[in-house]
Each structure stands twice: as C-alpha cells, then as structure tokens.
PDB file of N, CA and C in Angstrom:
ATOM      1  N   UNK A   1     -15.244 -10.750  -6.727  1.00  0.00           N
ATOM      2  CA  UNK A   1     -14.674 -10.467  -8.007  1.00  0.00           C
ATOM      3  C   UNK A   1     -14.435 -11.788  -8.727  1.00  0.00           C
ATOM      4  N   UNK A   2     -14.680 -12.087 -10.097  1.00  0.00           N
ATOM      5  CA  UNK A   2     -14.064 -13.170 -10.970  1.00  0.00           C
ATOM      6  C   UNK A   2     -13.066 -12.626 -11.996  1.00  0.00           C
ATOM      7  N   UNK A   3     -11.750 -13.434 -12.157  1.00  0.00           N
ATOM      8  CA  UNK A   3     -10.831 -13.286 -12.992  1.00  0.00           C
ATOM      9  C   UNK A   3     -10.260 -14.475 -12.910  1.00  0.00           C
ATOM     10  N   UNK A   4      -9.448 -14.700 -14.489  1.00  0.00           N
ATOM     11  CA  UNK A   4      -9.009 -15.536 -14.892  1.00  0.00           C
ATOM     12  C   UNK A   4      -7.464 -15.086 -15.083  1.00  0.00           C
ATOM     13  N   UNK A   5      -7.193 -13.955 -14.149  1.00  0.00           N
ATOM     14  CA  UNK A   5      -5.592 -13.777 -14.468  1.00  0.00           C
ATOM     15  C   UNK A   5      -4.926 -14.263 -13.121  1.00  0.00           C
ATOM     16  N   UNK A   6      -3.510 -13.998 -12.958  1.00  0.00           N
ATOM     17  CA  UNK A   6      -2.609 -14.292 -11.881  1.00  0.00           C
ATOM     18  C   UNK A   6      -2.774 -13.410 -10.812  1.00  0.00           C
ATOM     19  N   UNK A   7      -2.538 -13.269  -9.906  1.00  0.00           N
ATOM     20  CA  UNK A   7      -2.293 -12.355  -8.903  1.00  0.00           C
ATOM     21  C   UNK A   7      -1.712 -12.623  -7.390  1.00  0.00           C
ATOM     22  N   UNK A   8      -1.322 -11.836  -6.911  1.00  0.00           N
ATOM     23  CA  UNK A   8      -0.634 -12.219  -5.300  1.00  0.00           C
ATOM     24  C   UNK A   8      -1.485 -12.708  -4.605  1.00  0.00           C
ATOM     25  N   UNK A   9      -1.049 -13.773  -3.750  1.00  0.00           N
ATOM     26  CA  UNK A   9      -1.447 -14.538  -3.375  1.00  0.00           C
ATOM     27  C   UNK A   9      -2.099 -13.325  -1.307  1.00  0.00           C
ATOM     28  N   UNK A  10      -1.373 -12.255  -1.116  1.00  0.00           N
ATOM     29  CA  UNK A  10      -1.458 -11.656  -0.754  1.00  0.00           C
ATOM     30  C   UNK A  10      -2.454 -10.571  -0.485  1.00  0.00           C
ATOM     31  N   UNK A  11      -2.978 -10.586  -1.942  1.00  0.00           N
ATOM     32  CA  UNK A  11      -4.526  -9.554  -1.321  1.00  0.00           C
ATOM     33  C   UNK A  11      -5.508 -10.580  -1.297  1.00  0.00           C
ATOM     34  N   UNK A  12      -6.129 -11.782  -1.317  1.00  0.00           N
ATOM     35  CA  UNK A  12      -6.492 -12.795  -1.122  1.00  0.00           C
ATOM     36  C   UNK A  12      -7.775 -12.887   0.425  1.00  0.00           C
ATOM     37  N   UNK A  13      -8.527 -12.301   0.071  1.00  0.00           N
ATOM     38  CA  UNK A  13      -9.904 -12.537   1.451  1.00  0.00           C
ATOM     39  C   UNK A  13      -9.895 -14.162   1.652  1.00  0.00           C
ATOM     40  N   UNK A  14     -10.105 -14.017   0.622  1.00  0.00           N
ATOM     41  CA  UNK A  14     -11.314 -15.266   0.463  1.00  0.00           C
ATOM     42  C   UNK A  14     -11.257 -16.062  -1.140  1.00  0.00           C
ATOM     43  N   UNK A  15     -11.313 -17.402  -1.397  1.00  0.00           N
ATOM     44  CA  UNK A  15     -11.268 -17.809  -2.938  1.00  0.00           C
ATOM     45  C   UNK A  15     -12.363 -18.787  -2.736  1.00  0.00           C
ATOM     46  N   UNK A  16     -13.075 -17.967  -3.149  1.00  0.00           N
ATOM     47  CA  UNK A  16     -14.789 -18.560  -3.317  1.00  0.00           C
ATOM     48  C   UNK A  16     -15.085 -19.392  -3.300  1.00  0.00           C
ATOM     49  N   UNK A  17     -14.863 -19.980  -5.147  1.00  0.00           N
ATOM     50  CA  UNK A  17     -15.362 -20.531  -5.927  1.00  0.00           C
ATOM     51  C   UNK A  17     -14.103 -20.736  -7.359  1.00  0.00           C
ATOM     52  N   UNK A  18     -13.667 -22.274  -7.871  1.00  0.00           N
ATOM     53  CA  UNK A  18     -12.898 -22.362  -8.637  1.00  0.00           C
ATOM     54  C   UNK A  18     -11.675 -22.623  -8.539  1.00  0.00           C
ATOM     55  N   UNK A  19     -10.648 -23.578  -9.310  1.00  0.00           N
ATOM     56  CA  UNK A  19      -9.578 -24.237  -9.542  1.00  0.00           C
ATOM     57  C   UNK A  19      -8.740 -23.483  -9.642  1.00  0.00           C
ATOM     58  N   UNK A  20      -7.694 -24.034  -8.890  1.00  0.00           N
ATOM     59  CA  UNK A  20      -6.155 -23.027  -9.011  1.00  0.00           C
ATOM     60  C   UNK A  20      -5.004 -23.872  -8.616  1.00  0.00           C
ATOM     61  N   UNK A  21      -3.798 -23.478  -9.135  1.00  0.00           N
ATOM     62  CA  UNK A  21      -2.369 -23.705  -8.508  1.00  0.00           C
ATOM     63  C   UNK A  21      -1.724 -22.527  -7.758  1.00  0.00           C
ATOM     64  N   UNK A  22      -1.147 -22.350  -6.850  1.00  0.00           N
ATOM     65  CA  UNK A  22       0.183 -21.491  -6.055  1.00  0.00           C
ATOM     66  C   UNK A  22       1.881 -21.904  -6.370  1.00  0.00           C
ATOM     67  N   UNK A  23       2.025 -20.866  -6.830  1.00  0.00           N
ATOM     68  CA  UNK A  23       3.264 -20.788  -7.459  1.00  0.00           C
ATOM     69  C   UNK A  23       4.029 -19.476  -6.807  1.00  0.00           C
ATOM     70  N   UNK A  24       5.140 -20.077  -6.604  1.00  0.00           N
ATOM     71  CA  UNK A  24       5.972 -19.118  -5.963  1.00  0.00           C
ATOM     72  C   UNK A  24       6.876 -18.430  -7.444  1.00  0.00           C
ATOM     73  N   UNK A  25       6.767 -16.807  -7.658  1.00  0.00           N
ATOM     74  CA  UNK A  25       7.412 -16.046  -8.523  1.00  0.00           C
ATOM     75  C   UNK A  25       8.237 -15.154  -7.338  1.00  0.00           C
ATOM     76  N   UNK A  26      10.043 -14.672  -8.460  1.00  0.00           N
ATOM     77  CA  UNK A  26      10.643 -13.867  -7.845  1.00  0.00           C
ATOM     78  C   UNK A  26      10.436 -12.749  -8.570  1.00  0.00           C
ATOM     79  N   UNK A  27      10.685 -11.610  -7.724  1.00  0.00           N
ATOM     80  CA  UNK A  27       9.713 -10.310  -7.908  1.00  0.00           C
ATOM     81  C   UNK A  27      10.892  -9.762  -8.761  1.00  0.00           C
ATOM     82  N   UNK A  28      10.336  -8.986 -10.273  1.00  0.00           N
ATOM     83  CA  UNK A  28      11.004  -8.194 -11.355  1.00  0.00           C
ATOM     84  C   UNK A  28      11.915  -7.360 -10.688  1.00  0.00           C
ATOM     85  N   UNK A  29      12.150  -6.448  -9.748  1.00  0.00           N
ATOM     86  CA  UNK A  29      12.896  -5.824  -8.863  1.00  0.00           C
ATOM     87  C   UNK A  29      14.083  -6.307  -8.896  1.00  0.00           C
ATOM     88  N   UNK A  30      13.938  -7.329  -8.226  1.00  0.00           N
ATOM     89  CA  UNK A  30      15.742  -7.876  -8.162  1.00  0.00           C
ATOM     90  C   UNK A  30      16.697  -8.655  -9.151  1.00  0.00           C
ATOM     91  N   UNK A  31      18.216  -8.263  -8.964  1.00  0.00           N
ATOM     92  CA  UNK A  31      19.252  -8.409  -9.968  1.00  0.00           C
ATOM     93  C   UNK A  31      19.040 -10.261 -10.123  1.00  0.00           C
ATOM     94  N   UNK A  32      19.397 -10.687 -11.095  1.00  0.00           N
ATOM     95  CA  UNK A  32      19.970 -12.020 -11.089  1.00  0.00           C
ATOM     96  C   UNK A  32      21.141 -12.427 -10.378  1.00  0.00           C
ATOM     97  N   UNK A  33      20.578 -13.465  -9.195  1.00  0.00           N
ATOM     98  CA  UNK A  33      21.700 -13.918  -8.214  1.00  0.00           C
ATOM     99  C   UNK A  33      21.495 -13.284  -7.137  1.00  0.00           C
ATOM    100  N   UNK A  34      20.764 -11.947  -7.030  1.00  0.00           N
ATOM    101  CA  UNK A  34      20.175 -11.565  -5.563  1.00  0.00           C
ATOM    102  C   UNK A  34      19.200 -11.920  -4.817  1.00  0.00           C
ATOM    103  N   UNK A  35      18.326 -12.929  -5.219  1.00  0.00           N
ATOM    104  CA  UNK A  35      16.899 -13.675  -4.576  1.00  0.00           C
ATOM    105  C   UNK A  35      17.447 -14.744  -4.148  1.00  0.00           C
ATOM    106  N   UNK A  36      16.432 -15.451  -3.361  1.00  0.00           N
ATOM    107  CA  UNK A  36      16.690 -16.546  -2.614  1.00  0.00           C
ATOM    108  C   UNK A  36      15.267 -16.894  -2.456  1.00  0.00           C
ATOM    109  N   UNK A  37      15.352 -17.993  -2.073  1.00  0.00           N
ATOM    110  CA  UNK A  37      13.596 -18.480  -1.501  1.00  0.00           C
ATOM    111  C   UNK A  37      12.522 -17.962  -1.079  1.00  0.00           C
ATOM    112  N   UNK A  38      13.485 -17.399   0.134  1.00  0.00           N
ATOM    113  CA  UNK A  38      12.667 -16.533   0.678  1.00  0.00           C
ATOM    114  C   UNK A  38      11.900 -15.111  -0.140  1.00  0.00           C
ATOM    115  N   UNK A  39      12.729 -14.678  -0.904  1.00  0.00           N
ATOM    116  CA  UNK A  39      12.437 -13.950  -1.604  1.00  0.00           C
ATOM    117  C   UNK A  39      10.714 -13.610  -2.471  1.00  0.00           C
ATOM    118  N   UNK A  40      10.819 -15.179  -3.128  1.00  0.00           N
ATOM    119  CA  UNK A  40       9.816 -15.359  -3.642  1.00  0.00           C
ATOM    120  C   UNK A  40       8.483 -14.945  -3.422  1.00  0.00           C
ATOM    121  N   UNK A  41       7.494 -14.934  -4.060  1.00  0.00           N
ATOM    122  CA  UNK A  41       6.509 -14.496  -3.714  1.00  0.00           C
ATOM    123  C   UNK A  41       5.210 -15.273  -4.210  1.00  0.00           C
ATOM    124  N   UNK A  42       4.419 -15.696  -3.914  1.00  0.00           N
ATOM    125  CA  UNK A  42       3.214 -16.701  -3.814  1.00  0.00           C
ATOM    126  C   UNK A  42       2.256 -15.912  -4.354  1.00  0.00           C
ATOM    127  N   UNK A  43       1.824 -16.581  -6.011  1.00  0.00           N
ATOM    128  CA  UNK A  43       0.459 -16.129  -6.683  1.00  0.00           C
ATOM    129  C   UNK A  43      -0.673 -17.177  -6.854  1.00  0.00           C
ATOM    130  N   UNK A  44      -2.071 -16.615  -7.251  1.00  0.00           N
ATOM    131  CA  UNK A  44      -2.347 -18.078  -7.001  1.00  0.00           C
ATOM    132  C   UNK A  44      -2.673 -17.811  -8.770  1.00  0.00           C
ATOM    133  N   UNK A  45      -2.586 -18.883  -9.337  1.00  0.00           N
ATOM    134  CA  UNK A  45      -3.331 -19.226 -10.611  1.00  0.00           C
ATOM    135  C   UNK A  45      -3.724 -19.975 -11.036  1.00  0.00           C
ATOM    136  N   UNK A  46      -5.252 -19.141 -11.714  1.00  0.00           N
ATOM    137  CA  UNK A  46      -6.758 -19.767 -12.088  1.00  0.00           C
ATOM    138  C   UNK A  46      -6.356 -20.734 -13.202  1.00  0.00           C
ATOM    139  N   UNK A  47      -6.240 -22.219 -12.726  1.00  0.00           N
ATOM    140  CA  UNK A  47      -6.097 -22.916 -13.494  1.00  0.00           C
ATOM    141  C   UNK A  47      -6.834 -24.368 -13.134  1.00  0.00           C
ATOM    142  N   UNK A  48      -7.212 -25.070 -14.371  1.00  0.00           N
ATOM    143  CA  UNK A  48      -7.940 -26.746 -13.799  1.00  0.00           C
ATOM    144  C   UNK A  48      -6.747 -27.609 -14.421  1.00  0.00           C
ATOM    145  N   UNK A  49      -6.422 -28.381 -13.721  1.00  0.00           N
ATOM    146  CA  UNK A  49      -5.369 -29.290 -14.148  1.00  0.00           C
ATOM    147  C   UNK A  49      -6.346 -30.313 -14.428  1.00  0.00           C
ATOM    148  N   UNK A  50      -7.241 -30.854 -14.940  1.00  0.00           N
ATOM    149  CA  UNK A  50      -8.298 -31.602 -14.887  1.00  0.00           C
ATOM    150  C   UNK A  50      -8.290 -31.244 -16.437  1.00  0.00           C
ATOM    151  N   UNK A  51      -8.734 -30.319 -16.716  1.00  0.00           N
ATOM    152  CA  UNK A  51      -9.053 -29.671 -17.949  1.00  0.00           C
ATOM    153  C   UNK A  51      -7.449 -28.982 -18.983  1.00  0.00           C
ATOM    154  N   UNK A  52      -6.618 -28.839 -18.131  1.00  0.00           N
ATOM    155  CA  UNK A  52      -5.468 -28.750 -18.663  1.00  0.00           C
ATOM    156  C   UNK A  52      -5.740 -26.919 -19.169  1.00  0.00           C
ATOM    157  N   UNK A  53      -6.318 -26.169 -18.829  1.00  0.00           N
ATOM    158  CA  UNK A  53      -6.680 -24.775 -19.269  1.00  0.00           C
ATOM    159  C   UNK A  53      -7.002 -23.652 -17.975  1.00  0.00           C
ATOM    160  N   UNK A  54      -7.114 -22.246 -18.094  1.00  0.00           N
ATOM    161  CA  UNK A  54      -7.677 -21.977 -17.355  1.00  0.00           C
ATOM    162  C   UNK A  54      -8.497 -21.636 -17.056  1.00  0.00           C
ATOM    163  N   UNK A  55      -9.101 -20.985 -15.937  1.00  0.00           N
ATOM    164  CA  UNK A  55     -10.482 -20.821 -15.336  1.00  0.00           C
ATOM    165  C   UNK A  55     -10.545 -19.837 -14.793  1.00  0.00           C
ATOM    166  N   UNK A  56     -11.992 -20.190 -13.983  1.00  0.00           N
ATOM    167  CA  UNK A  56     -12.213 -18.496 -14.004  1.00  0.00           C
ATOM    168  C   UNK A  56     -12.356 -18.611 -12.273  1.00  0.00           C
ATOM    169  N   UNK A  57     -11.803 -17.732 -11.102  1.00  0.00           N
ATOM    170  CA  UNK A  57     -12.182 -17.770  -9.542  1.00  0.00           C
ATOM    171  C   UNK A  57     -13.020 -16.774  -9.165  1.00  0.00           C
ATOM    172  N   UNK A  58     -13.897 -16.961  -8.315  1.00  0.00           N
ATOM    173  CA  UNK A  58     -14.612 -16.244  -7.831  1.00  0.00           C
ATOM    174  C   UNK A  58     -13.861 -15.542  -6.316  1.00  0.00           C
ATOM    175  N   UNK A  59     -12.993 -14.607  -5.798  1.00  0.00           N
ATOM    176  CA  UNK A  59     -12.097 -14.060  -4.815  1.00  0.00           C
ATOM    177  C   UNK A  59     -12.796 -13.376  -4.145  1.00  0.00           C
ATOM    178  N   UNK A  60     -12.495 -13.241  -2.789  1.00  0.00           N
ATOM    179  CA  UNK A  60     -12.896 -11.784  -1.845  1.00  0.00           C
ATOM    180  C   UNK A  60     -11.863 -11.698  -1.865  1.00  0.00           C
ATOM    181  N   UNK A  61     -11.104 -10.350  -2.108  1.00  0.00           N
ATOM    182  CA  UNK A  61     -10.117  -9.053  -2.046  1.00  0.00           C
ATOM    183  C   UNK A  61      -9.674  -8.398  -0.787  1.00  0.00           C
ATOM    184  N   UNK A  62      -8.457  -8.389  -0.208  1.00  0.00           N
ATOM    185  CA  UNK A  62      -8.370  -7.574   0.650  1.00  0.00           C
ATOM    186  C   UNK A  62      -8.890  -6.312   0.408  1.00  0.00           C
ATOM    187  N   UNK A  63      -9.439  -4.848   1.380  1.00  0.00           N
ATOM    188  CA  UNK A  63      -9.472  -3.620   1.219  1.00  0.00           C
ATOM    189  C   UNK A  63      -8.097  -2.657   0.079  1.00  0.00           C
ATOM    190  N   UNK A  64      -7.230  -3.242   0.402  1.00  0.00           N
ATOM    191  CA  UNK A  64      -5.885  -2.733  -0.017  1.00  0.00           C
ATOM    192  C   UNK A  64      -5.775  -3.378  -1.498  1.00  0.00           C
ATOM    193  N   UNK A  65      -6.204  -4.011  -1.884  1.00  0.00           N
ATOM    194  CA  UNK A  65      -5.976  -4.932  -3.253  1.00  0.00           C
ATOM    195  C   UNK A  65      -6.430  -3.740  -4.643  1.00  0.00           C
ATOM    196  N   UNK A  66      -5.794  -4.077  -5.356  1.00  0.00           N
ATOM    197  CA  UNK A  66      -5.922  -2.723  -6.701  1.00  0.00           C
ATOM    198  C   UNK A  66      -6.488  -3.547  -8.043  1.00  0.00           C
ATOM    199  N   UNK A  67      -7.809  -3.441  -8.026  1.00  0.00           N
ATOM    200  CA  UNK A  67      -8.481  -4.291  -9.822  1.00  0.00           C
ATOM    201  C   UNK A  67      -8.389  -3.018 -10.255  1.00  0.00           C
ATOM    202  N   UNK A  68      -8.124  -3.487 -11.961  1.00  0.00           N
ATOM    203  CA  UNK A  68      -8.592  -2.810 -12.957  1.00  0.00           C
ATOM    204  C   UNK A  68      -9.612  -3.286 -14.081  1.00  0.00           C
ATOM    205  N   UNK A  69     -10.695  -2.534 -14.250  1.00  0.00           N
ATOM    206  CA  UNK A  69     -11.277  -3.089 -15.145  1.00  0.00           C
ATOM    207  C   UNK A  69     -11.235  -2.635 -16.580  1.00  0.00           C
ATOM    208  N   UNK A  70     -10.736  -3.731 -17.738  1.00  0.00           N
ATOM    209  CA  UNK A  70      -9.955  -3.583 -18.766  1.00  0.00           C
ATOM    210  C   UNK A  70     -11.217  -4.380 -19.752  1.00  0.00           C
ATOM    211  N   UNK A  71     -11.905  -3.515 -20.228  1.00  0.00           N
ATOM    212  CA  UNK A  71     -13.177  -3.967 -21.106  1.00  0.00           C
ATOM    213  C   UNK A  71     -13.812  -5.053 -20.768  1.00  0.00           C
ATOM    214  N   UNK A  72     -14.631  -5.223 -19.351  1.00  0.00           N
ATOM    215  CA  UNK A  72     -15.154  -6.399 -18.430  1.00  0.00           C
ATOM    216  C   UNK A  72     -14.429  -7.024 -18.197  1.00  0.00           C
ATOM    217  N   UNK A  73     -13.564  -7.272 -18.298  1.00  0.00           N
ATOM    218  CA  UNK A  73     -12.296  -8.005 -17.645  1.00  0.00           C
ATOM    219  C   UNK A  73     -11.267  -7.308 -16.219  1.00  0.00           C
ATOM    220  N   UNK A  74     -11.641  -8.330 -15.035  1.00  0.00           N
ATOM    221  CA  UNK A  74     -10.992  -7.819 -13.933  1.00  0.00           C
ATOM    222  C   UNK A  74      -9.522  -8.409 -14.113  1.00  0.00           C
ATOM    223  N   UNK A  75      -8.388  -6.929 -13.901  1.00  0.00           N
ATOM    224  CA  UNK A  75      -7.307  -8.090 -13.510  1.00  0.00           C
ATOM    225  C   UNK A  75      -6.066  -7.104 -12.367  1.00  0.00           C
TER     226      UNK A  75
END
C-alpha cells in the first residue's frame, strides 16, 4: 500500500520504501491528566525532514489493519 497519511505504528508489516518520523500520540479516549507515557501510542509519519514536507511510504499491512480508499487515496 502507499499513503501519505499517519497511522499506528501497530498494523505495520513491513515499511518498504520512503521517509518517516515515529511519534508517540495519546489516544482521544482518555480524560486530561489520565495518560502517562506509557499510555501513548506510536505512529509513524510519512515525512522527509530533508525536504521539510511530506511523502509518500510504500507499507506491508498487518492482516488486521483497516484502509479506506477515499478517491485513490489510501488512508
């Protein structure tokens, strides 16, 4: 699959092909002041710090992983 959006770092086979950062986000679910570190959750995003923009990855997907395709656009 190629996309240029965010996603969990969690359904994650394989990352092909293409530039990225991992960033730890706390999940919309919980109150303010109830997360902790651990909490967090690891996405990776298609980005070139080289180029200062983002990009596009080429991923293998876990079985369990959910795309939608939104007018040729995987996300």
């Amino acid at each position: 699959m190629e996309t240029d959006y965010y996603f969990p770092l969690n359904v994650v086979e394989e990352i092909i092909e293409g530039e990225f950062i991992l960033e730890r986000f706390i999940p919309p679910i919980l109150e303010i002041g109830e997360y902790s570190e651990d909490s967090k959750i690891p996405y990776v995003i298609p980005i070139s710090l080289v180029k200062s923009r983002p990009c596009k990855l080429r991923v293998r997907l876990k079985d369990e992983a959910l795309v939608m395709d939104f007018r040729g656009e995987k996300i």
